[in-house]
C-alpha atoms as a PDB file:
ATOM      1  CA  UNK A   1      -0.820 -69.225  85.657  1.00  0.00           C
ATOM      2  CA  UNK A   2       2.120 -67.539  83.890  1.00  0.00           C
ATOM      3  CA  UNK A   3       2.449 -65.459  81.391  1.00  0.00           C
ATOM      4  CA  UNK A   4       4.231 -65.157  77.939  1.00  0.00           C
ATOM      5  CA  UNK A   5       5.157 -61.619  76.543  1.00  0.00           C
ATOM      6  CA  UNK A   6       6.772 -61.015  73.129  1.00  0.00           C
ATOM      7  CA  UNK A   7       8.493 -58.344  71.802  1.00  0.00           C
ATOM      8  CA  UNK A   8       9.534 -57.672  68.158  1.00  0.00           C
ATOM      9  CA  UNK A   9      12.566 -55.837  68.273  1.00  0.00           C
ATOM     10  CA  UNK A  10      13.846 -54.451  64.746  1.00  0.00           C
ATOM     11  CA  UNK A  11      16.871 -55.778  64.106  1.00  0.00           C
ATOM     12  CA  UNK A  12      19.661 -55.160  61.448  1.00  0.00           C
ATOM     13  CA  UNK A  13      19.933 -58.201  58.796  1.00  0.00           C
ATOM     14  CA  UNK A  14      23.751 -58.938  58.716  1.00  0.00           C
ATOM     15  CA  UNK A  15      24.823 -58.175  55.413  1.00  0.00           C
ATOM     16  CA  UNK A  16      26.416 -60.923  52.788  1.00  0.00           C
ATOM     17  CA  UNK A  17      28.584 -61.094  50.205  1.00  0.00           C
ATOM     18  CA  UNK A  18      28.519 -63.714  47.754  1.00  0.00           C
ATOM     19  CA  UNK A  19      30.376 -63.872  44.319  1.00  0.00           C
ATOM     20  CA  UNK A  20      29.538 -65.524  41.068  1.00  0.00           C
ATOM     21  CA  UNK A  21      31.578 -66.139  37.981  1.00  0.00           C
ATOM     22  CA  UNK A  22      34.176 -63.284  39.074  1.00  0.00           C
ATOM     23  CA  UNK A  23      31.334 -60.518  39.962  1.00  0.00           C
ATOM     24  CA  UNK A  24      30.120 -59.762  43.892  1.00  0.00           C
ATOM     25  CA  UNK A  25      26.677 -59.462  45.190  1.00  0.00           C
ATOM     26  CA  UNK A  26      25.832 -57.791  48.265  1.00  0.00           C
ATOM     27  CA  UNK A  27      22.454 -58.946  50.093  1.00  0.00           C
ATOM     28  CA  UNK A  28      20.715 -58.497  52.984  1.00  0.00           C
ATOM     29  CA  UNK A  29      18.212 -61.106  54.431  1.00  0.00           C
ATOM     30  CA  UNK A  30      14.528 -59.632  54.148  1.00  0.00           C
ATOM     31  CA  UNK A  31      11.771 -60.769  56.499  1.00  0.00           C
ATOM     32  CA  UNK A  32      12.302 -65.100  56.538  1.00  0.00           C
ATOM     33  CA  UNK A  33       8.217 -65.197  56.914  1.00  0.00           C
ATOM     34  CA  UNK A  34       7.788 -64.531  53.439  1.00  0.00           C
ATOM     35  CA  UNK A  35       9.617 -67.252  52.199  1.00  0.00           C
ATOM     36  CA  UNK A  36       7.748 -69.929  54.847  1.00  0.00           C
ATOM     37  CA  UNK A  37       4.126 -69.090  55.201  1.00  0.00           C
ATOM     38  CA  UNK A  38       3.242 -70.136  52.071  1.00  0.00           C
ATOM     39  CA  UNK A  39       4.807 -73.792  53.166  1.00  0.00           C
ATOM     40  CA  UNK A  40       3.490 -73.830  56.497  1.00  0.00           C
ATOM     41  CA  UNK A  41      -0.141 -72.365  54.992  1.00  0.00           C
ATOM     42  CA  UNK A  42      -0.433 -75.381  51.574  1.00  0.00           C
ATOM     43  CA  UNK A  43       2.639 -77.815  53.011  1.00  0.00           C
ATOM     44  CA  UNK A  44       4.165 -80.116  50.615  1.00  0.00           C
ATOM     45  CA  UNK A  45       1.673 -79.137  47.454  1.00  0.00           C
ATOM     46  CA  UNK A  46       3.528 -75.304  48.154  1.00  0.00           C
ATOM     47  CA  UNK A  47       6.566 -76.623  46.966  1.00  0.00           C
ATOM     48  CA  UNK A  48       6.525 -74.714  43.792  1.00  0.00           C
ATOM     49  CA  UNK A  49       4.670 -71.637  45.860  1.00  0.00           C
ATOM     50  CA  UNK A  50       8.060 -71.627  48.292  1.00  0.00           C
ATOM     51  CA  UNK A  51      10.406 -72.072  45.642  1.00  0.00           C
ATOM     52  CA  UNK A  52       8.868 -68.630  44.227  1.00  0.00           C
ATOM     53  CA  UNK A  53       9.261 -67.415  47.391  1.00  0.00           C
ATOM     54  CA  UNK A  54      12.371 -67.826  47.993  1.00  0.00           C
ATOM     55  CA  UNK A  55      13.810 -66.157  45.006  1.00  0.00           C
ATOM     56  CA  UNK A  56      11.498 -63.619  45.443  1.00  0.00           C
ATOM     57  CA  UNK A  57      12.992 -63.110  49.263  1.00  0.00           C
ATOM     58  CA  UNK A  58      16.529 -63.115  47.323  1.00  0.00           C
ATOM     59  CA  UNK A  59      15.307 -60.711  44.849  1.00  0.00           C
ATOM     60  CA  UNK A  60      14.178 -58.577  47.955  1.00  0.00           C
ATOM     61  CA  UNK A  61      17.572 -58.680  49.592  1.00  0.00           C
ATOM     62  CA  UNK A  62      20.145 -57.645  46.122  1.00  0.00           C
ATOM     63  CA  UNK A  63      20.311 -54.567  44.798  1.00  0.00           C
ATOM     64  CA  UNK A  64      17.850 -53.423  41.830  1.00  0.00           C
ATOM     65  CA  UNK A  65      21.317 -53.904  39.491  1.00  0.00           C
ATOM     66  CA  UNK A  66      22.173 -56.911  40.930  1.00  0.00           C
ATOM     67  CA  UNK A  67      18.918 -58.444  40.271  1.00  0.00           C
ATOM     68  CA  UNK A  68      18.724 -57.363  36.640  1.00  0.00           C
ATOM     69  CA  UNK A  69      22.371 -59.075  36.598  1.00  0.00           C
ATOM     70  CA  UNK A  70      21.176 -62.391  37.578  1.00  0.00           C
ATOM     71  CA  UNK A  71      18.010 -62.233  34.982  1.00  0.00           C
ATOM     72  CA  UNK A  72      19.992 -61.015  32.517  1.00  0.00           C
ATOM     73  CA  UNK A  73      21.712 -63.746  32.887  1.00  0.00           C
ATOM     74  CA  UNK A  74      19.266 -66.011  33.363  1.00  0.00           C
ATOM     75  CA  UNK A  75      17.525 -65.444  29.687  1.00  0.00           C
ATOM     76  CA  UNK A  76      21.074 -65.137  28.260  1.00  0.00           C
ATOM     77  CA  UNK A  77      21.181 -68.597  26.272  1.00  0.00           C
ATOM     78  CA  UNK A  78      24.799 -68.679  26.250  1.00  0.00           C
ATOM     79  CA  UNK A  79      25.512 -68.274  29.674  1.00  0.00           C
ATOM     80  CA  UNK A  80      25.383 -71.207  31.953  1.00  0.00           C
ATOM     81  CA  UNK A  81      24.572 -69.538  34.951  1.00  0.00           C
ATOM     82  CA  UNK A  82      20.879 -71.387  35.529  1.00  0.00           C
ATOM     83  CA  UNK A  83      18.171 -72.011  38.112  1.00  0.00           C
ATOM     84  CA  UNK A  84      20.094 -74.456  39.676  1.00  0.00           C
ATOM     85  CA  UNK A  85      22.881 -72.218  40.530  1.00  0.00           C
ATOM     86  CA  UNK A  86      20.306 -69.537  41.247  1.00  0.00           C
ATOM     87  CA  UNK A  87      18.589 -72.422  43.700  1.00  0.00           C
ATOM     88  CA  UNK A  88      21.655 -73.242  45.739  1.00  0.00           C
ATOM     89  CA  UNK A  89      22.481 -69.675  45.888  1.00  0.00           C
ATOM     90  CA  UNK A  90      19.341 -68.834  48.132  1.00  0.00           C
ATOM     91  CA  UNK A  91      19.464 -71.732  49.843  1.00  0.00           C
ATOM     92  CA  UNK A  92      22.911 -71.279  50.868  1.00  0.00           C
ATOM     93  CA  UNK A  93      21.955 -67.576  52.171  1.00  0.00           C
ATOM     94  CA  UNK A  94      18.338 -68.446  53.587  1.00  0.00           C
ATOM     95  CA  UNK A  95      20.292 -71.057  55.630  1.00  0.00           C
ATOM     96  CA  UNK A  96      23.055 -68.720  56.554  1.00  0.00           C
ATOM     97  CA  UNK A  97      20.525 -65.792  57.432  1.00  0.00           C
ATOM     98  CA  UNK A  98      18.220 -68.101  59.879  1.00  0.00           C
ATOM     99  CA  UNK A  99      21.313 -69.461  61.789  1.00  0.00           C
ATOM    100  CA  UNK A 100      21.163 -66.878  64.113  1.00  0.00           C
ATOM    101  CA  UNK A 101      21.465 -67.727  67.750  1.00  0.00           C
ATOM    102  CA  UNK A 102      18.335 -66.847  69.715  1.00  0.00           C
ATOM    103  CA  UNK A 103      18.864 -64.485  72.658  1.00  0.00           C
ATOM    104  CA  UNK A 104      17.404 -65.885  75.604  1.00  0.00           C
ATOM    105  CA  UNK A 105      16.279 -62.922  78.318  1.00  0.00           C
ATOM    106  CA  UNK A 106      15.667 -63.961  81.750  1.00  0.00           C
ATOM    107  CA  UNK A 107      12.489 -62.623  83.713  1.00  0.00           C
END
């Protein structure tokens, strides 16, 4: 019977830069499991549960300024920066930070 071993190695999240309306962001992927447990733990009825998560993951990755940027702008009635701008955002950078080529290690 074989075997399977598994290592976590720490690894460094490549850093992004993204810009909106003339201003750019700097983020750095956090941990991807917090953004899909709680759609692999409730499935499709997590919907709303992931779509927290994932700007919460976002949130995790900007700077403390940069995230009272985008809520300020966010409340700001006038501006039309909204959560469907906010939406694509992550979901442009979640894709971008789990496209990472797995190493494969011989043994």
């Amino acid at each position: 019977m074989s075997e399977l071993v598994f290592v976590s190695e720490a690894k460094q999240a490549a850093q992004t830069e993204f810009q909106l309306d003339g201003r750019t962001y700097q983020f750095r992927p956090p941990k991807k499991a917090a953004v899909m447990l709680p759609v692999l733990e409730k499935g499709v009825d997590g919907q709303l549960e992931a779509a927290v998560a994932l700007v919460d993951w976002l949130g995790r990755g900007l700077s403390e300024d940069d995230n009272k940027e985008l809520r300020r702008r966010l409340l700001d009635p006038d501006d039309p920066f909204d959560l469907e701008m906010l939406t694509r955002i992550c979901a442009e950078l979640f894709q971008e930070a789990v496209e990472v080529p797995l190493a494969s290690s011989e043994g």
